[in-house]
Structures are given as structure tokens and as C-alpha cells.
C-alpha atoms as a PDB file:
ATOM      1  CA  UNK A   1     -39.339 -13.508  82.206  1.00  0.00           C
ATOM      2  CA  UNK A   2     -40.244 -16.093  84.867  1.00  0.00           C
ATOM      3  CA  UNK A   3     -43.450 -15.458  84.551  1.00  0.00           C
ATOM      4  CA  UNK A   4     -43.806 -16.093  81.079  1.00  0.00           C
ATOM      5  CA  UNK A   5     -41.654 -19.513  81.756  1.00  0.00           C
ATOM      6  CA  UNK A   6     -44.383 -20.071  84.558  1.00  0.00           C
ATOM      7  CA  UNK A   7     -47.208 -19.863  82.347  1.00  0.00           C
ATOM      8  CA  UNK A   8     -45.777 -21.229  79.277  1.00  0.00           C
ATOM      9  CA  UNK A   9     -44.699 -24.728  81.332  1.00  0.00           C
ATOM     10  CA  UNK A  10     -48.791 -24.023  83.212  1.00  0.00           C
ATOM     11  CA  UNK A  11     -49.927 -24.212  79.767  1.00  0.00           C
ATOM     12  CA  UNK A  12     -47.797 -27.171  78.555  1.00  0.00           C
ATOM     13  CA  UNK A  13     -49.413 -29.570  81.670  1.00  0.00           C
ATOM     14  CA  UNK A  14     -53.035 -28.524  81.338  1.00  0.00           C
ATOM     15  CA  UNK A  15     -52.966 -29.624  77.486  1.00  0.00           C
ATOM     16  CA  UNK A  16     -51.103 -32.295  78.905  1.00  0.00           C
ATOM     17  CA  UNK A  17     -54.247 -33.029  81.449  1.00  0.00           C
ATOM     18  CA  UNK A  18     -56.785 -32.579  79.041  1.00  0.00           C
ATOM     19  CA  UNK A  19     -55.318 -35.074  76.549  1.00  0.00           C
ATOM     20  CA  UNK A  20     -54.317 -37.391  79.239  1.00  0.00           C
ATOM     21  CA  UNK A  21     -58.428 -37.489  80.500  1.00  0.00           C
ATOM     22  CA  UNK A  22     -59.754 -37.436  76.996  1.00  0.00           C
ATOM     23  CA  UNK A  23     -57.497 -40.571  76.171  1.00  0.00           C
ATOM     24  CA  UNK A  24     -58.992 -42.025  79.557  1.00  0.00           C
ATOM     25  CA  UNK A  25     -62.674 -41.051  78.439  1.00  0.00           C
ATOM     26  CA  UNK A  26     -62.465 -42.653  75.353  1.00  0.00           C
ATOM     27  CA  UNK A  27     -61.257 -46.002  76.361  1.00  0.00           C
ATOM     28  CA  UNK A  28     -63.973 -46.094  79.233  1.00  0.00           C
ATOM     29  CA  UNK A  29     -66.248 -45.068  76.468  1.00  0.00           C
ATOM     30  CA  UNK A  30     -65.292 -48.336  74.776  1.00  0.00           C
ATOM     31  CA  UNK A  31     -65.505 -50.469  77.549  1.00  0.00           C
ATOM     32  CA  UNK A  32     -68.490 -48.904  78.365  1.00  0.00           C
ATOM     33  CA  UNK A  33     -70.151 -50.309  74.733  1.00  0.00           C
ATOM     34  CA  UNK A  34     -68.379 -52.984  74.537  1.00  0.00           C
ATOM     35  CA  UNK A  35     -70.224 -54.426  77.907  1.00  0.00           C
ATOM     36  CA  UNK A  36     -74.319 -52.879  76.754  1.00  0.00           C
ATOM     37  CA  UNK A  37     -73.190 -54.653  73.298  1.00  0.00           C
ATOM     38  CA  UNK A  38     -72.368 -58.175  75.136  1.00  0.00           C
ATOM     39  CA  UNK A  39     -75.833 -57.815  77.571  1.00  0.00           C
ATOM     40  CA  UNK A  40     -77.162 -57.078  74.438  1.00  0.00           C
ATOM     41  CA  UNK A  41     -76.247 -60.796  72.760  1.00  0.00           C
ATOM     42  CA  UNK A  42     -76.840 -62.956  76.036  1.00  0.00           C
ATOM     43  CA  UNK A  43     -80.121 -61.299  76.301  1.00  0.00           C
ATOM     44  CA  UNK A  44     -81.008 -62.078  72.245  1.00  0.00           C
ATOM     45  CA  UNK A  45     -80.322 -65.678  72.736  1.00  0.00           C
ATOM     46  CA  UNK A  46     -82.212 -66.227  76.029  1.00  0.00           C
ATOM     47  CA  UNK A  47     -84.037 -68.963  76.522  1.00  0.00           C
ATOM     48  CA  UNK A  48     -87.021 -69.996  78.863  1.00  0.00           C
ATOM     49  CA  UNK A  49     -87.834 -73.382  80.668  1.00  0.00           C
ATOM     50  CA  UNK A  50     -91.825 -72.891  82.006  1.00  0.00           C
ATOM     51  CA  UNK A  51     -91.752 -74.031  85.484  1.00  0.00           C
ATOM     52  CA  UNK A  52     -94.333 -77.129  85.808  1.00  0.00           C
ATOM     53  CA  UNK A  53     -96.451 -74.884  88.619  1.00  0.00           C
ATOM     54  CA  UNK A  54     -97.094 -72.607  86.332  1.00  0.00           C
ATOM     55  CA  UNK A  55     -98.939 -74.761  83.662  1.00  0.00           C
ATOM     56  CA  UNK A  56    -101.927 -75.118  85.184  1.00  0.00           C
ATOM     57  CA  UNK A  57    -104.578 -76.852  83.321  1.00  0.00           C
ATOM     58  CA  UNK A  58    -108.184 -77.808  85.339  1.00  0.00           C
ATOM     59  CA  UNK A  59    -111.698 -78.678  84.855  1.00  0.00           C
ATOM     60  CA  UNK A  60    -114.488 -77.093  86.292  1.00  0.00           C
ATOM     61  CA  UNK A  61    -117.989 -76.807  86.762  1.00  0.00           C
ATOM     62  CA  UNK A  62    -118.066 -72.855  86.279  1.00  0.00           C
ATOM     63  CA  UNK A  63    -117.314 -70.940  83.491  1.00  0.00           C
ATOM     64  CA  UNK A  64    -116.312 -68.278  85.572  1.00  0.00           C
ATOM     65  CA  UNK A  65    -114.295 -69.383  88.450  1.00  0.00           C
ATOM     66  CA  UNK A  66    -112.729 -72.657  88.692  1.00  0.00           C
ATOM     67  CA  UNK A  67    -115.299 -74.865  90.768  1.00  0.00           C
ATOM     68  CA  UNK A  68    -115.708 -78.525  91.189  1.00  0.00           C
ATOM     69  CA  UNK A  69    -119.593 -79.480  91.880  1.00  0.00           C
ATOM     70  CA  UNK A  70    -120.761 -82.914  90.609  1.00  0.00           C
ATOM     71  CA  UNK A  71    -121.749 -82.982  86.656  1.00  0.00           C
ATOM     72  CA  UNK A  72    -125.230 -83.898  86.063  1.00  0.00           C
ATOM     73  CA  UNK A  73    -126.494 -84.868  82.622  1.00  0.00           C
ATOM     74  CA  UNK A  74    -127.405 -81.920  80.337  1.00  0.00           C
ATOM     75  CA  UNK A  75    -128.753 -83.840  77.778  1.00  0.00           C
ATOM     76  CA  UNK A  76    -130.252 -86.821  77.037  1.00  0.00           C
ATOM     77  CA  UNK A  77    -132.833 -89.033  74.856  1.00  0.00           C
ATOM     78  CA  UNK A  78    -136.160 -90.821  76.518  1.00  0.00           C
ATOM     79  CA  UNK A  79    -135.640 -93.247  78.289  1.00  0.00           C
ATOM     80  CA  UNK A  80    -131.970 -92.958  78.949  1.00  0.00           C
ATOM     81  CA  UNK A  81    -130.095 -92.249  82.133  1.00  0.00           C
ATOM     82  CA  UNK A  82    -126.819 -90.865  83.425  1.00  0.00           C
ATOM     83  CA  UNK A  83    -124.574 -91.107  86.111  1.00  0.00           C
ATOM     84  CA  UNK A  84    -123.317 -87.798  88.050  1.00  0.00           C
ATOM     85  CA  UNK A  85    -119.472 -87.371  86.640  1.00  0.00           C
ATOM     86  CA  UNK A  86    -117.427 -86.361  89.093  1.00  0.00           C
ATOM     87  CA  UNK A  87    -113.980 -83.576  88.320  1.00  0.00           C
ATOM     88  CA  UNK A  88    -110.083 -84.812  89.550  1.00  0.00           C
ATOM     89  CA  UNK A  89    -107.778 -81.685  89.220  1.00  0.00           C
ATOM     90  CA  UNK A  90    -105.494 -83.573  91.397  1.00  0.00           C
ATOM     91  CA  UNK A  91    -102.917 -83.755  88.456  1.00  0.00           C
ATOM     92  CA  UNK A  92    -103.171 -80.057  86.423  1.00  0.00           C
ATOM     93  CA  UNK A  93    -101.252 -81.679  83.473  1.00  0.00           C
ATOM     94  CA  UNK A  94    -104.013 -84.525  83.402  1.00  0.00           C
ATOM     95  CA  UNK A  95    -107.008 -83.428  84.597  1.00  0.00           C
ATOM     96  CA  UNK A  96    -109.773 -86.222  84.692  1.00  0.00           C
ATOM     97  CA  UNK A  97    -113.769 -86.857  84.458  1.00  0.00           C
ATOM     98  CA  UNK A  98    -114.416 -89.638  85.774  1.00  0.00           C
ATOM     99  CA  UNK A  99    -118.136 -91.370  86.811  1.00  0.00           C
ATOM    100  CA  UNK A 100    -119.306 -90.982  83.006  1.00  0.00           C
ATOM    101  CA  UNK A 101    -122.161 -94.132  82.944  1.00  0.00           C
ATOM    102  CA  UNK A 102    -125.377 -93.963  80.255  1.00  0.00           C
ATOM    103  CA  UNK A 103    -128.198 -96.548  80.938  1.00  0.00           C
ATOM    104  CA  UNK A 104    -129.878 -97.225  77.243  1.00  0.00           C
ATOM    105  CA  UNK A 105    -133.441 -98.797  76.797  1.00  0.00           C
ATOM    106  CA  UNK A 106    -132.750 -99.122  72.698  1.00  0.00           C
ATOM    107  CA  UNK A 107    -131.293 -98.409  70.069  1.00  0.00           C
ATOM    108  CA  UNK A 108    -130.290 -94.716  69.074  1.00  0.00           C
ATOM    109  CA  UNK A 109    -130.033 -93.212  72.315  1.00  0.00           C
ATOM    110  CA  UNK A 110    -127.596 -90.568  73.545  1.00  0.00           C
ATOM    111  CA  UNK A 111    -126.436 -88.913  76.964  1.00  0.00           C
ATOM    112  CA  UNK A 112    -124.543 -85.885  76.896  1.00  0.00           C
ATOM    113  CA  UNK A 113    -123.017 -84.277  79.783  1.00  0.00           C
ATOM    114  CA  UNK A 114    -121.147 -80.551  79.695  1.00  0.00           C
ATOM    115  CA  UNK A 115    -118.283 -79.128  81.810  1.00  0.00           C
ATOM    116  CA  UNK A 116    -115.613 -76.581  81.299  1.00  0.00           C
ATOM    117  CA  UNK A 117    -112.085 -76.667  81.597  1.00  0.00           C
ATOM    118  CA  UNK A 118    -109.652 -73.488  81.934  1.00  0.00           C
ATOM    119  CA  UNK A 119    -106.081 -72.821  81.528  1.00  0.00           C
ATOM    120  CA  UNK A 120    -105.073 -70.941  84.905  1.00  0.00           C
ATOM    121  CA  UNK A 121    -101.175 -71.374  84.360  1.00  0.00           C
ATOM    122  CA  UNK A 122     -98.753 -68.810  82.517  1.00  0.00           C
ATOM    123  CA  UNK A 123     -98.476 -70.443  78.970  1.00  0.00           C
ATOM    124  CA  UNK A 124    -100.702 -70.930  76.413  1.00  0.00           C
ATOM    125  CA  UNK A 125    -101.791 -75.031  76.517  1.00  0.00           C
ATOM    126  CA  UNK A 126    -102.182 -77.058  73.508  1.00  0.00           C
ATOM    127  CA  UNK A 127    -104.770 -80.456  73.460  1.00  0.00           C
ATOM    128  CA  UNK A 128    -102.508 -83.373  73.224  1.00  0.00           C
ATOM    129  CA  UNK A 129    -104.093 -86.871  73.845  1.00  0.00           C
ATOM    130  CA  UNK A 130    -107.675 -87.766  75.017  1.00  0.00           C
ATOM    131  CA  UNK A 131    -107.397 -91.124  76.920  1.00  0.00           C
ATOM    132  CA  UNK A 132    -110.469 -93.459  78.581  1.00  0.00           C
ATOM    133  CA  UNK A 133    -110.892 -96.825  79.864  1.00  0.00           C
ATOM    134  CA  UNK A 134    -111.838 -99.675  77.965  1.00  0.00           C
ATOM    135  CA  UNK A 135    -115.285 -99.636  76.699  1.00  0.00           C
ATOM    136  CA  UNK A 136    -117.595-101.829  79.343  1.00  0.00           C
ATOM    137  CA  UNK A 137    -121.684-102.518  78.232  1.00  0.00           C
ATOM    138  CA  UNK A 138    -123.471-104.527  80.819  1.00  0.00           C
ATOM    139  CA  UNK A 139    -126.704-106.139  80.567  1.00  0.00           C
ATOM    140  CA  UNK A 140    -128.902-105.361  83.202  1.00  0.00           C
ATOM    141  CA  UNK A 141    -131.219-108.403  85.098  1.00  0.00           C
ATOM    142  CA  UNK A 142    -133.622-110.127  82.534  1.00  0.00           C
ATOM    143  CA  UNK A 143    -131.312-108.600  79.470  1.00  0.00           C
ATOM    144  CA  UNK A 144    -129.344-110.791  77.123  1.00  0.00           C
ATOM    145  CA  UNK A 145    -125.388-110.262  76.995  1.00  0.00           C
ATOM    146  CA  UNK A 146    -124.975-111.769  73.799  1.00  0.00           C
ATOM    147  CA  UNK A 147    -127.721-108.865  72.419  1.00  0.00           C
ATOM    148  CA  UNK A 148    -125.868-106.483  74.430  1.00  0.00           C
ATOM    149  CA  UNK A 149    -122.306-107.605  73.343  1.00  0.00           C
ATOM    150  CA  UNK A 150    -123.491-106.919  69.751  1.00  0.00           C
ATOM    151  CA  UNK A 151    -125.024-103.105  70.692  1.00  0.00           C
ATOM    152  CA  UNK A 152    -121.461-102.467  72.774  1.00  0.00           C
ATOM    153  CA  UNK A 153    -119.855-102.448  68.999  1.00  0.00           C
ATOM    154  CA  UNK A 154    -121.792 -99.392  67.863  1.00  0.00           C
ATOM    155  CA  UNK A 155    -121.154 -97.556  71.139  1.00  0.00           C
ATOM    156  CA  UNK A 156    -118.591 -94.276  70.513  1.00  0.00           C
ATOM    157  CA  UNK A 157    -117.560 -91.418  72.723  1.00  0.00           C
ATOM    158  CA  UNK A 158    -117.957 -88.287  71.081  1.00  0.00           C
ATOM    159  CA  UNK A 159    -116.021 -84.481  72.393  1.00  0.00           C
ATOM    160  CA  UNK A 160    -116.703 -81.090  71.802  1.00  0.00           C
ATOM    161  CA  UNK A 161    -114.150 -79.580  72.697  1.00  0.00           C
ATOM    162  CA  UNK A 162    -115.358 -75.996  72.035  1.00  0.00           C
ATOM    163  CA  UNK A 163    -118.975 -76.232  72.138  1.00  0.00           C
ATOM    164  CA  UNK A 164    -119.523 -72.654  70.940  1.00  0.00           C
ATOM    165  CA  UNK A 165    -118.203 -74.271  67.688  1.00  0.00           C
ATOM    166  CA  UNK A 166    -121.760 -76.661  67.138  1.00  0.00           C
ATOM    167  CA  UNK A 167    -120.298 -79.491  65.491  1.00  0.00           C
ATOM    168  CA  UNK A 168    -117.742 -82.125  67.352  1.00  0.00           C
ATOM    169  CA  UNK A 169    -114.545 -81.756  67.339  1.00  0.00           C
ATOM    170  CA  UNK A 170    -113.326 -85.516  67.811  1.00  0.00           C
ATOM    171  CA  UNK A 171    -116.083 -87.083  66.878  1.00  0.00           C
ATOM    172  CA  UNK A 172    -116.618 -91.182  67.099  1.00  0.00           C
ATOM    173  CA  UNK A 173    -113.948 -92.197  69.410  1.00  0.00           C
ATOM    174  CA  UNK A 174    -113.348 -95.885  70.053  1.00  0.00           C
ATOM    175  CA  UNK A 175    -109.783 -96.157  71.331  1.00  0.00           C
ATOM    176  CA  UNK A 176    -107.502 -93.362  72.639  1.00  0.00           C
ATOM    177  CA  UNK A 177    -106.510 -90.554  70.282  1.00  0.00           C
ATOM    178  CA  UNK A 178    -103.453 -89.060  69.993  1.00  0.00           C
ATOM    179  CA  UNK A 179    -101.038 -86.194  67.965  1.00  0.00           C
ATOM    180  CA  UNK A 180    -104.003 -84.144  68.796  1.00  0.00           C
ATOM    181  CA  UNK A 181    -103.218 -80.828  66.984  1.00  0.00           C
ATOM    182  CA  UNK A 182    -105.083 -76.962  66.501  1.00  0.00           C
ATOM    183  CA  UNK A 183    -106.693 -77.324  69.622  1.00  0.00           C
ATOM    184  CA  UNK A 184    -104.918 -74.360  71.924  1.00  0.00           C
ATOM    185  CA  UNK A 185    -106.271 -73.094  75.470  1.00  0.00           C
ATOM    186  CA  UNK A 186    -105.151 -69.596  76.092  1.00  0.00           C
ATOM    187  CA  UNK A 187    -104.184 -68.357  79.470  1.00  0.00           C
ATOM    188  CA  UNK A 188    -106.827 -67.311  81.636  1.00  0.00           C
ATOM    189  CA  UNK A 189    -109.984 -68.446  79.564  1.00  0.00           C
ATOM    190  CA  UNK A 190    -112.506 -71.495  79.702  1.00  0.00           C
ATOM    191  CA  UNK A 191    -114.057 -73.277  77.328  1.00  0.00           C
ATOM    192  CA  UNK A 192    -117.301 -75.529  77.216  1.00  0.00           C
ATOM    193  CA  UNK A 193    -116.603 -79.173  76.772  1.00  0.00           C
ATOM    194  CA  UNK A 194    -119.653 -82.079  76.260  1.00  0.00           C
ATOM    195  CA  UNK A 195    -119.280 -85.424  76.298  1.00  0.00           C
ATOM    196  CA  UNK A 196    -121.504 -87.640  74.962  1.00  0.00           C
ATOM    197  CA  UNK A 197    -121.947 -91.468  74.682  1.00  0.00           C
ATOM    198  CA  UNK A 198    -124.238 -92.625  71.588  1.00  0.00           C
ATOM    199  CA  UNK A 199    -125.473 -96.157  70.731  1.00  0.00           C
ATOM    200  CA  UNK A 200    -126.387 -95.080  66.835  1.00  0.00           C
ATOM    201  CA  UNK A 201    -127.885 -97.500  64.599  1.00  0.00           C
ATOM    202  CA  UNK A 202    -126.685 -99.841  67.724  1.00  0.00           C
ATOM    203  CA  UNK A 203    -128.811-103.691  66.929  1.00  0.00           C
ATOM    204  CA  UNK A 204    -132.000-103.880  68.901  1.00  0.00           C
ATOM    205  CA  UNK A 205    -131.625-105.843  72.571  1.00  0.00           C
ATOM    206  CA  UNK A 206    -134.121-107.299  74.795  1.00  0.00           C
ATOM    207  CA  UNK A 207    -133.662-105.115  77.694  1.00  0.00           C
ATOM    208  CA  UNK A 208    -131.756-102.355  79.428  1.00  0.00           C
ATOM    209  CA  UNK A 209    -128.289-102.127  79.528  1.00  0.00           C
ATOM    210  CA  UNK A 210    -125.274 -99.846  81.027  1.00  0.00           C
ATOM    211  CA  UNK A 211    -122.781 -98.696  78.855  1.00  0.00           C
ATOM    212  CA  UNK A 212    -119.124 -96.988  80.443  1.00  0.00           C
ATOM    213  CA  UNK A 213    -115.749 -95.605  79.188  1.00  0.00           C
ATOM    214  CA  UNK A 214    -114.083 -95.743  82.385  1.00  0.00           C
ATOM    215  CA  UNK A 215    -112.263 -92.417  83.249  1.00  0.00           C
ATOM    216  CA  UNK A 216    -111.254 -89.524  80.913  1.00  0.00           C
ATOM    217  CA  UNK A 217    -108.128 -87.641  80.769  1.00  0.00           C
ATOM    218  CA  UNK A 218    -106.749 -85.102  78.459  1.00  0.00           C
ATOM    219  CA  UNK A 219    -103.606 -84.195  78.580  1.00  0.00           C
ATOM    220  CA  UNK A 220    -101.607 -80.770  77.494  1.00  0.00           C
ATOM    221  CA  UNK A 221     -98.507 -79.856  76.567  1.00  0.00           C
ATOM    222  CA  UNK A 222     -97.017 -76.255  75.773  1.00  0.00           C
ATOM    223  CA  UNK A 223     -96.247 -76.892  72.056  1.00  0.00           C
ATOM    224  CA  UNK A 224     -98.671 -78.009  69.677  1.00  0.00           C
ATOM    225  CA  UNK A 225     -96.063 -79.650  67.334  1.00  0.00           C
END
């Protein structure tokens, strides 16, 4: 008779047990989604702020590694000349050519000179603004200003900023140009850039003349709106 009592109340306790850890288990269960659910919604409205180290935008004289030997003119008509540019990566959000100097003899003349600038930064950089120094033409000895003043007029500075494309991109500049759009740099790549100063259908002068931008910066930004 005890016995039975014994394993009658034995019985009673380990349903008692097994409802009291299946009660447990399903509120940790709960808990337990509740918390993946809410690491689920902070992660799905994370947002990122690019750290200015990594957006890294340079110039270079290499196509391949990032390199900063003088630029020499790659092109040119006869009887013009052109300084050696020289690369300033000092500021990777505004990298600069500067040097950029064409001698012209007359009228229709062109100097061209061709780097390559590379996105070595984490984000994907967009072509914002292309800025230069006011336009300067200077009449060498035994030249007339006043001729030369006339020529300066018809001088433009002309970019292609993707060479491989074989027309110029911003063609004809004059002042600086800005809301630059569709012009991206992907991580990790280069692209060939030429510069090029042109005196077309420039009035005839009496002499030689030098003809400068001043310095050249373009400047990136991570959005292209």
C-alpha cells in the first residue's frame, strides 16, 4: 500500500518537473527570438560613415603602381613646347598637376600631356569639380602683347578623363567646372587622363608666346548626386 502511495506521489512530482522545465524552455525560447529578432532590426538599419583615410584618391605616373616621376609632354604640334608637369598627392581628396606651360609659335597649335590617376581608398569615387588658375599668355621678347592678348581668348583646356574613350570628356574649358556627374573611379583601378592646351583658330601674332592655367585639381566625393 505504501508503495503504491510512494510511486503514485513519485509520479505526481516528475509530471510536475517536466511541466515546470517545459514552461521554463518555452519562455527562454521566447527571449531567445525575441533578442536574434531585435539584432536583426539594428543590423537592417545600419548605417556607415567612410572614414576620410580610407578615400584615397592619387595621381600617378604608372598605370600600374602608384608612382610620381615628372610628366613630360606626350604630344604635341611643330613648333610647340611643354613644360615637365609635376604630381601633388599631398591632399588624396584634391590631388593636383601642377607645372602645365605650352610655348606656341602660331596659330592652331596644341600640347598634350598624359598621366593616370587611381582610386586606392575603400569606396568607389565620383569626379566632382575640375579647378585651375586663371588663364596667363605671355609674350615672349620681340612679341607683341596686344597680338598675344587677342590669341589668349581662343586658348581652352581640354580633359580626357578616360582616354580609352577617344573623344574628350570636358572638352573646351575656360573657367572652373562644376556638378561634374557620370564620371565614377572604382576602387583599386587607374585610368588614363590627358590634358591638353589648344590655341584653335587663335588670331595670328608676331612672335612666340607662353600660354598657362596655373595648377589643376580635381576633386572627389563618394556620391555622385
Amino acid at each position: 500500500m505504501n508503495s503504491k502511495r510512494t510511486r503514485k506521489r513519485y509520479n505526481k512530482n516528475t509530471k510536475i518537473i517536466i511541466i515546470m522545465v517545459l514552461t521554463f524552455g518555452v519562455i527562454g525560447l521566447s527571449i531567445g527570438f525575441s533578442a536574434f529578432s531585435k539584432n536583426l532590426d539594428i543590423n537592417s538599419t545600419a548605417t556607415v560613415t567612410p572614414d576620410p583615410s580610407d578615400f584615397k584618391i592619387l595621381f600617378s605616373s604608372s598605370e600600374t603602381t602608384v608612382a610620381t616621376n615628372p610628366i613630360g609632354v606626350s604630344l604635341k604640334s611643330a613648333n610647340a613646347t611643354g613644360t615637365t608637369a609635376t604630381i601633388d598627392n599631398k591632399d588624396p581628396l584634391h590631388p593636383k598637376i601642377t607645372g602645365i606651360k605650352a610655348t606656341f609659335t602660331k596659330s592652331n597649335q596644341m600640347v598634350e600631356w598624359e598621366f593616370f590617376v587611381t582610386n586606392q581608398g575603400k569606396y568607389t569615387a565620383y569626379l566632382k569639380k575640375i579647378d585651375f588658375g586663371t588663364k596667363k599668355c605671355i609674350a615672349k621678347e620681340g612679341t607683341s602683347q596686344a597680338l598675344v592678348d587677342k590669341a589668349c581668348e581662343y586658348m581652352n583646356l581640354q580633359i580626357y578623363y578616360d582616354r580609352s574613350t577617344g573623344s574628350w570628356d570636358i572638352p573646351n574649358l575656360t573657367t572652373t567646372k562644376e556638378n561634374i556627374t557620370n564620371h565614377p573611379l572604382e576602387k583599386g583601378t587607374f585610368k588614363r587622363i590627358a590634358i591638353g592646351i589648344y590655341n584653335a583658330n587663335a588670331p595670328v601674332t608676331d612672335g612666340d608666346f607662353d600660354v598657362e592655367f596655373g595648377d589643376i585639381t580635381l576633386t572627389y566625393s563618394t556620391t555622385d548626386s
